[in-house]
N, C-alpha and C. Protein backbone atom coordinates (compact mmCIF):
# COMPACT_ATOMS: atom_id res chain seq x y z
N UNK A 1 -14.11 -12.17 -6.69
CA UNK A 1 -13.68 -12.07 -8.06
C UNK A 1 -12.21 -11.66 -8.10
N UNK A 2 -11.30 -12.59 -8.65
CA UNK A 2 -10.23 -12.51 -9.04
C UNK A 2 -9.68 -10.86 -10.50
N UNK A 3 -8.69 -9.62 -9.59
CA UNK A 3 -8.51 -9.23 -10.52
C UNK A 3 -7.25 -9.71 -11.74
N UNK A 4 -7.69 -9.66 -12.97
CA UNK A 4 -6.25 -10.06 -13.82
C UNK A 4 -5.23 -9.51 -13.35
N UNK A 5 -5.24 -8.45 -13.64
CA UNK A 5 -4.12 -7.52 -13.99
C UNK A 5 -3.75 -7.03 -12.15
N UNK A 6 -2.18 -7.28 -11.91
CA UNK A 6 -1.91 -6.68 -10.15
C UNK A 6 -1.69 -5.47 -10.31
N UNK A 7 -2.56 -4.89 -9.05
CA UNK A 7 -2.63 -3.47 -9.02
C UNK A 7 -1.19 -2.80 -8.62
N UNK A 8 -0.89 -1.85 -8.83
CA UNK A 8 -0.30 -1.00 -8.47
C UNK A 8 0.40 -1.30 -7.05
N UNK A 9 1.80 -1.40 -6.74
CA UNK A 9 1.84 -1.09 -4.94
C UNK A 9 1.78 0.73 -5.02
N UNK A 10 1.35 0.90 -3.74
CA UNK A 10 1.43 2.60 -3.68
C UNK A 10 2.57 3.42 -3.85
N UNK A 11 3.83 2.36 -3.00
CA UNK A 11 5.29 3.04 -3.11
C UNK A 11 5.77 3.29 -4.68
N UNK A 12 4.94 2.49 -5.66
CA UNK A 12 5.30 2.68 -7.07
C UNK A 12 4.73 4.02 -7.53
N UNK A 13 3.05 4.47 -7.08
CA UNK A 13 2.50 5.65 -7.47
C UNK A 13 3.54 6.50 -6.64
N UNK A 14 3.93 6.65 -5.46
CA UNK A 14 4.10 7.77 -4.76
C UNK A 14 5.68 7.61 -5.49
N UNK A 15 6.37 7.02 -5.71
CA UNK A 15 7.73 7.26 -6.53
C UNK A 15 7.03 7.97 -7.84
N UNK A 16 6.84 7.33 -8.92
CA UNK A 16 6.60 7.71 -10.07
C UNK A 16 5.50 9.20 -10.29
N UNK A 17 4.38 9.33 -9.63
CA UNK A 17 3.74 10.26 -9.48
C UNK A 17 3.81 11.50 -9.05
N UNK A 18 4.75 11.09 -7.82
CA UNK A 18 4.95 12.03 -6.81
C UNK A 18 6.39 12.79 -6.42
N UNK A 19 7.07 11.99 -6.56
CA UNK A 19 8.34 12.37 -5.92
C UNK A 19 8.98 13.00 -7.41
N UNK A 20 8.96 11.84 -8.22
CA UNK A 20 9.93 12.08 -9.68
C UNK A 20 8.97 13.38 -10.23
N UNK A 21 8.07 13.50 -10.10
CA UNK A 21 7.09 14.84 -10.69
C UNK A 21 7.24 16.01 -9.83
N UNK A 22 7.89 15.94 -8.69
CA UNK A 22 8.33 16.79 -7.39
C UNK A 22 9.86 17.38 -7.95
N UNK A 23 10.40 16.15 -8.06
CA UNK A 23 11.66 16.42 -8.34
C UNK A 23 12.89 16.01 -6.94
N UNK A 24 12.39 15.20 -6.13
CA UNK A 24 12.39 14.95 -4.77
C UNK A 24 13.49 13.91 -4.67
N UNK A 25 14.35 14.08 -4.08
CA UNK A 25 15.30 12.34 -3.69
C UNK A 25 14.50 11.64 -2.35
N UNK A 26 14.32 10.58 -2.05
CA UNK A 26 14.03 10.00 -1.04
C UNK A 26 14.49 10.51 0.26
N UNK A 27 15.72 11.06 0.29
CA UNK A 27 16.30 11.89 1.72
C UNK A 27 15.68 12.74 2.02
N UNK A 28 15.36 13.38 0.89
CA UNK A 28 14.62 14.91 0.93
C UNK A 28 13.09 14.67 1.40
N UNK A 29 12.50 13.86 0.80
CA UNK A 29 10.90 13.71 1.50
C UNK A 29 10.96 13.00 2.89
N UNK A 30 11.72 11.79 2.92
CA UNK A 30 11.67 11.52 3.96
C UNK A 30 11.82 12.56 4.85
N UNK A 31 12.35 13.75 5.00
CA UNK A 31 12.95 14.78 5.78
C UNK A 31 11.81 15.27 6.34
N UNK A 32 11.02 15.70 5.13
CA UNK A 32 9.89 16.40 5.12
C UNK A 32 8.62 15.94 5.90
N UNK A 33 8.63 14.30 5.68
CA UNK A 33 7.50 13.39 6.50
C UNK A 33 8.15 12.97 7.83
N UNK A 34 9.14 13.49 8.41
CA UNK A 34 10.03 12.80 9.59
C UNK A 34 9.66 11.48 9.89
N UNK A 35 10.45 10.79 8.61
CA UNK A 35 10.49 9.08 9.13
C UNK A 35 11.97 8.87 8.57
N UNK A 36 12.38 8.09 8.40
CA UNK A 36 13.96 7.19 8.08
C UNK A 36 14.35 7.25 6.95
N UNK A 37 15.13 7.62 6.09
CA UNK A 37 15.32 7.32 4.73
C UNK A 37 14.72 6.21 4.56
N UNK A 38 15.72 5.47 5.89
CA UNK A 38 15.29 3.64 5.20
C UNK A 38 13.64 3.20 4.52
N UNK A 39 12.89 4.00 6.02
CA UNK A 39 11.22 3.74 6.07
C UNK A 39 10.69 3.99 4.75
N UNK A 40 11.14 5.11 4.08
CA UNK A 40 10.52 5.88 3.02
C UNK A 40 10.98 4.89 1.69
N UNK A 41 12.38 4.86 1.90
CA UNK A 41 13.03 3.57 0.36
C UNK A 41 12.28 2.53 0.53
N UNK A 42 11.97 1.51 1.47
CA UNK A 42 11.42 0.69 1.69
C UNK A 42 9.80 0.75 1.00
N UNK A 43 8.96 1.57 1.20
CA UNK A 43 7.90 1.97 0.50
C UNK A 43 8.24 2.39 -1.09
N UNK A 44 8.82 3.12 -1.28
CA UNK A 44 9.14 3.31 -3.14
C UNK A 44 9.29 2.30 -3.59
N UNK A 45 10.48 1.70 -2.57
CA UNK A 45 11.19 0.26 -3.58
C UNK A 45 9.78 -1.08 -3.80
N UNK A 46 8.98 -0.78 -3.06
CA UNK A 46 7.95 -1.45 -3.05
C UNK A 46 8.12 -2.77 -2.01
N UNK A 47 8.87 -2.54 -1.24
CA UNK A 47 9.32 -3.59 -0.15
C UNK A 47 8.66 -3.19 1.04
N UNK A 48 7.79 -2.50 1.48
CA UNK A 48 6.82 -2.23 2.64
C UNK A 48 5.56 -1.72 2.54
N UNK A 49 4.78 -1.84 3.17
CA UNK A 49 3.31 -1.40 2.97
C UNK A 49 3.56 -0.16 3.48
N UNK A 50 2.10 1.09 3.27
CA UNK A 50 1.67 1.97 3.66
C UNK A 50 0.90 1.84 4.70
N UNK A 51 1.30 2.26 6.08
CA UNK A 51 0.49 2.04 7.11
C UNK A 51 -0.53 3.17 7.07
N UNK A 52 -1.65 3.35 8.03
CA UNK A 52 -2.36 3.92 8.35
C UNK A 52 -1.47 5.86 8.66
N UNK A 53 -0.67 5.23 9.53
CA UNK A 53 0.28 6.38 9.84
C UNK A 53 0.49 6.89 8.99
N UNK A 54 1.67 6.36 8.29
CA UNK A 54 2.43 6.72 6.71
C UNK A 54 1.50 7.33 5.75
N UNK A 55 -0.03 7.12 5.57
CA UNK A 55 -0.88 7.64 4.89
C UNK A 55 -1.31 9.01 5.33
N UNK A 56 -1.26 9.56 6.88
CA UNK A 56 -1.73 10.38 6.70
C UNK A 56 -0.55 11.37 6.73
N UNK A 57 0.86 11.04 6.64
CA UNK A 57 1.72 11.97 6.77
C UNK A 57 1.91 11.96 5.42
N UNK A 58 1.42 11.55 4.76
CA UNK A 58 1.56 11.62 2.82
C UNK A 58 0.37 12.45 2.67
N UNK A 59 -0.62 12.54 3.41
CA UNK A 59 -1.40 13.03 3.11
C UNK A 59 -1.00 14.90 3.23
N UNK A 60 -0.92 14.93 4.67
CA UNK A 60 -0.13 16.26 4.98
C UNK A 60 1.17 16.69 4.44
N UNK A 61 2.09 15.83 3.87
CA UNK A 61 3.04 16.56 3.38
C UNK A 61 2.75 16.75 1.84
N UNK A 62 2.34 15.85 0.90
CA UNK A 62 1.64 16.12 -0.70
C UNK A 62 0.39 16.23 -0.69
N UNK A 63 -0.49 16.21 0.52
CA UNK A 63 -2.09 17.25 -0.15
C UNK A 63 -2.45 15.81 -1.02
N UNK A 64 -2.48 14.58 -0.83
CA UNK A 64 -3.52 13.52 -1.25
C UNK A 64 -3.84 13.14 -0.39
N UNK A 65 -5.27 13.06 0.20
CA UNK A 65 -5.64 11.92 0.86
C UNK A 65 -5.40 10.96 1.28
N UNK A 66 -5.27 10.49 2.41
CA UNK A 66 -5.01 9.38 3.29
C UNK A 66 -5.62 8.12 2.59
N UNK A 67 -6.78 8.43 2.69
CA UNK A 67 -7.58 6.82 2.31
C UNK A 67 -7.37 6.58 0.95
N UNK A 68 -6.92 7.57 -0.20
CA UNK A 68 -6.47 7.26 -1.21
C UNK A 68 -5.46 5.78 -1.11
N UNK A 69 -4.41 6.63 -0.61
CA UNK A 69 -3.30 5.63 0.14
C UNK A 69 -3.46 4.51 0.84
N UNK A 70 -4.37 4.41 1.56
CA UNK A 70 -5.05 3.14 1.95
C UNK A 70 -5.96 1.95 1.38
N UNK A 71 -6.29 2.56 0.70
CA UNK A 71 -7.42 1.93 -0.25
C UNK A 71 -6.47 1.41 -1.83
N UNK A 72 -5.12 1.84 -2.24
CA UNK A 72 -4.22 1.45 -3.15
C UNK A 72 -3.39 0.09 -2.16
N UNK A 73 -3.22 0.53 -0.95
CA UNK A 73 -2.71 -0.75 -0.09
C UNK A 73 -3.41 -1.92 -0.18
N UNK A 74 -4.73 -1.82 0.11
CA UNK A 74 -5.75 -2.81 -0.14
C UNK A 74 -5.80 -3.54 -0.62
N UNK A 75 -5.83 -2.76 -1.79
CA UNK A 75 -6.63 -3.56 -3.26
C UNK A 75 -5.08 -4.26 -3.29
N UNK A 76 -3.75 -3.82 -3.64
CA UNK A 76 -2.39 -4.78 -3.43
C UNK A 76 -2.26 -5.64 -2.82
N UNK A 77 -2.56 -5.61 -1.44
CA UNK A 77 -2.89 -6.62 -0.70
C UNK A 77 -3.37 -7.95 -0.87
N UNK A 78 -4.75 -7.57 -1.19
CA UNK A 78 -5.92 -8.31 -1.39
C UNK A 78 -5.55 -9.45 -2.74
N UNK A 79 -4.76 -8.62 -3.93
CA UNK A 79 -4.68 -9.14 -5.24
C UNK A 79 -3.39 -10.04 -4.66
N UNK A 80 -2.56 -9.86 -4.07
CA UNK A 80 -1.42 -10.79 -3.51
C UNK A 80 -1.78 -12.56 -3.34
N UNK A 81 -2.66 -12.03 -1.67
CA UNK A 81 -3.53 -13.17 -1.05
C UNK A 81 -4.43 -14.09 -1.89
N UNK A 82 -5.20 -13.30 -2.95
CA UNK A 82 -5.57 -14.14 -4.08
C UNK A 82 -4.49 -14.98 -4.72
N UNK A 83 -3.68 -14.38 -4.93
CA UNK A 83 -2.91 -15.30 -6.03
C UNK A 83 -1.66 -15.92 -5.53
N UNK A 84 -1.77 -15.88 -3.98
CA UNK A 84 -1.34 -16.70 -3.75
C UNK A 84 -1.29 -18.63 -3.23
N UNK A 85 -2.70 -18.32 -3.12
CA UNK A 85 -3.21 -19.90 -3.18
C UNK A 85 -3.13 -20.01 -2.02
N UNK A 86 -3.16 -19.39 -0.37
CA UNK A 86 -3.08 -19.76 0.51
C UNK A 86 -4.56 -19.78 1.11
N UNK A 87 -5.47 -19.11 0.43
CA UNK A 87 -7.07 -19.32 1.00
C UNK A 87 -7.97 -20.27 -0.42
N UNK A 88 -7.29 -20.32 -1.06
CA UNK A 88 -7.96 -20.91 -2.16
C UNK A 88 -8.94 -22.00 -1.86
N UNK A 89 -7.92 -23.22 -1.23
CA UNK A 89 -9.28 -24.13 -0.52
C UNK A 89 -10.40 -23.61 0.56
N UNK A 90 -10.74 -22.77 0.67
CA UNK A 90 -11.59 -22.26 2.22
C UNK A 90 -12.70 -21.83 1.72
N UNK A 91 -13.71 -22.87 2.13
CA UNK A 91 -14.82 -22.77 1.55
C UNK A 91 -15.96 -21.66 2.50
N UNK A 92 -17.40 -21.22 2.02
CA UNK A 92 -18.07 -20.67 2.74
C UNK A 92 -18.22 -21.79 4.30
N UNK A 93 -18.53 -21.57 5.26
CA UNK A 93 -18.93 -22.29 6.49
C UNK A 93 -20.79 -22.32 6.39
N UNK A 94 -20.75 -23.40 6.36
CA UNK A 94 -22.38 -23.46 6.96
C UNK A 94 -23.10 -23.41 8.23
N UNK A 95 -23.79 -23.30 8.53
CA UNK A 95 -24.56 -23.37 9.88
C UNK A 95 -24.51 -24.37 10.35
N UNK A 96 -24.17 -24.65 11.62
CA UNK A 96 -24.39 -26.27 12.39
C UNK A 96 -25.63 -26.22 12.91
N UNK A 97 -25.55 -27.45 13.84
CA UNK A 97 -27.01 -28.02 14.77
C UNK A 97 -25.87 -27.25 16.10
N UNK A 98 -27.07 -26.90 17.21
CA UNK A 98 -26.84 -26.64 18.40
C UNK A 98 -26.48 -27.99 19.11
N UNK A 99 -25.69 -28.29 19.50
CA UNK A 99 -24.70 -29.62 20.38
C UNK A 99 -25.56 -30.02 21.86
């Protein structure tokens, strides 16, 4: 099932939710999660996914859950690949005869 509406990327919650409600510049958290400015802009700006990694050092540095973070990747993901028409023709597979 196709959702309407595209979910959320995470780098949008963790900007808007998190950082701007923190009061945080991107230098400054990145600091805090020891990854790259770049790594961290790249996720806000919504130009990179949340890895597995990246989730749990969000997890330990703001106290949310990892799989939160993972499970917002997902569902982004997932709503992408839908709409992008690249599995659209791919039907279920049926069972063959043994050869």
């Amino acid at each position: 099932m196709k959702r309407a509406m595209k979910p959320s990327h995470p780098g949008a919650i963790l900007r808007e939710d998190i950082l701007k409600e923190m009061n945080l510049t991107i230098t400054k958290a990145a600091e805090g999660l020891e990854v790259s400015r770049k790594t961290l802009s790249e996720i806000v700006n919504e130009n990179a996914a949340i890895t597995a990694e990246m989730a749990l050092r969000l997890e330990k540095g703001f106290g949310v859950d990892a799989q939160f973070w993972l499970s917002l990747q997902a569902k982004y993901d997932l709503w992408k690949v839908q709409h992008s028409g690249k599995v659209a023709h791919i039907h279920r597979i049926k069972p063959g005869r043994a050869v």
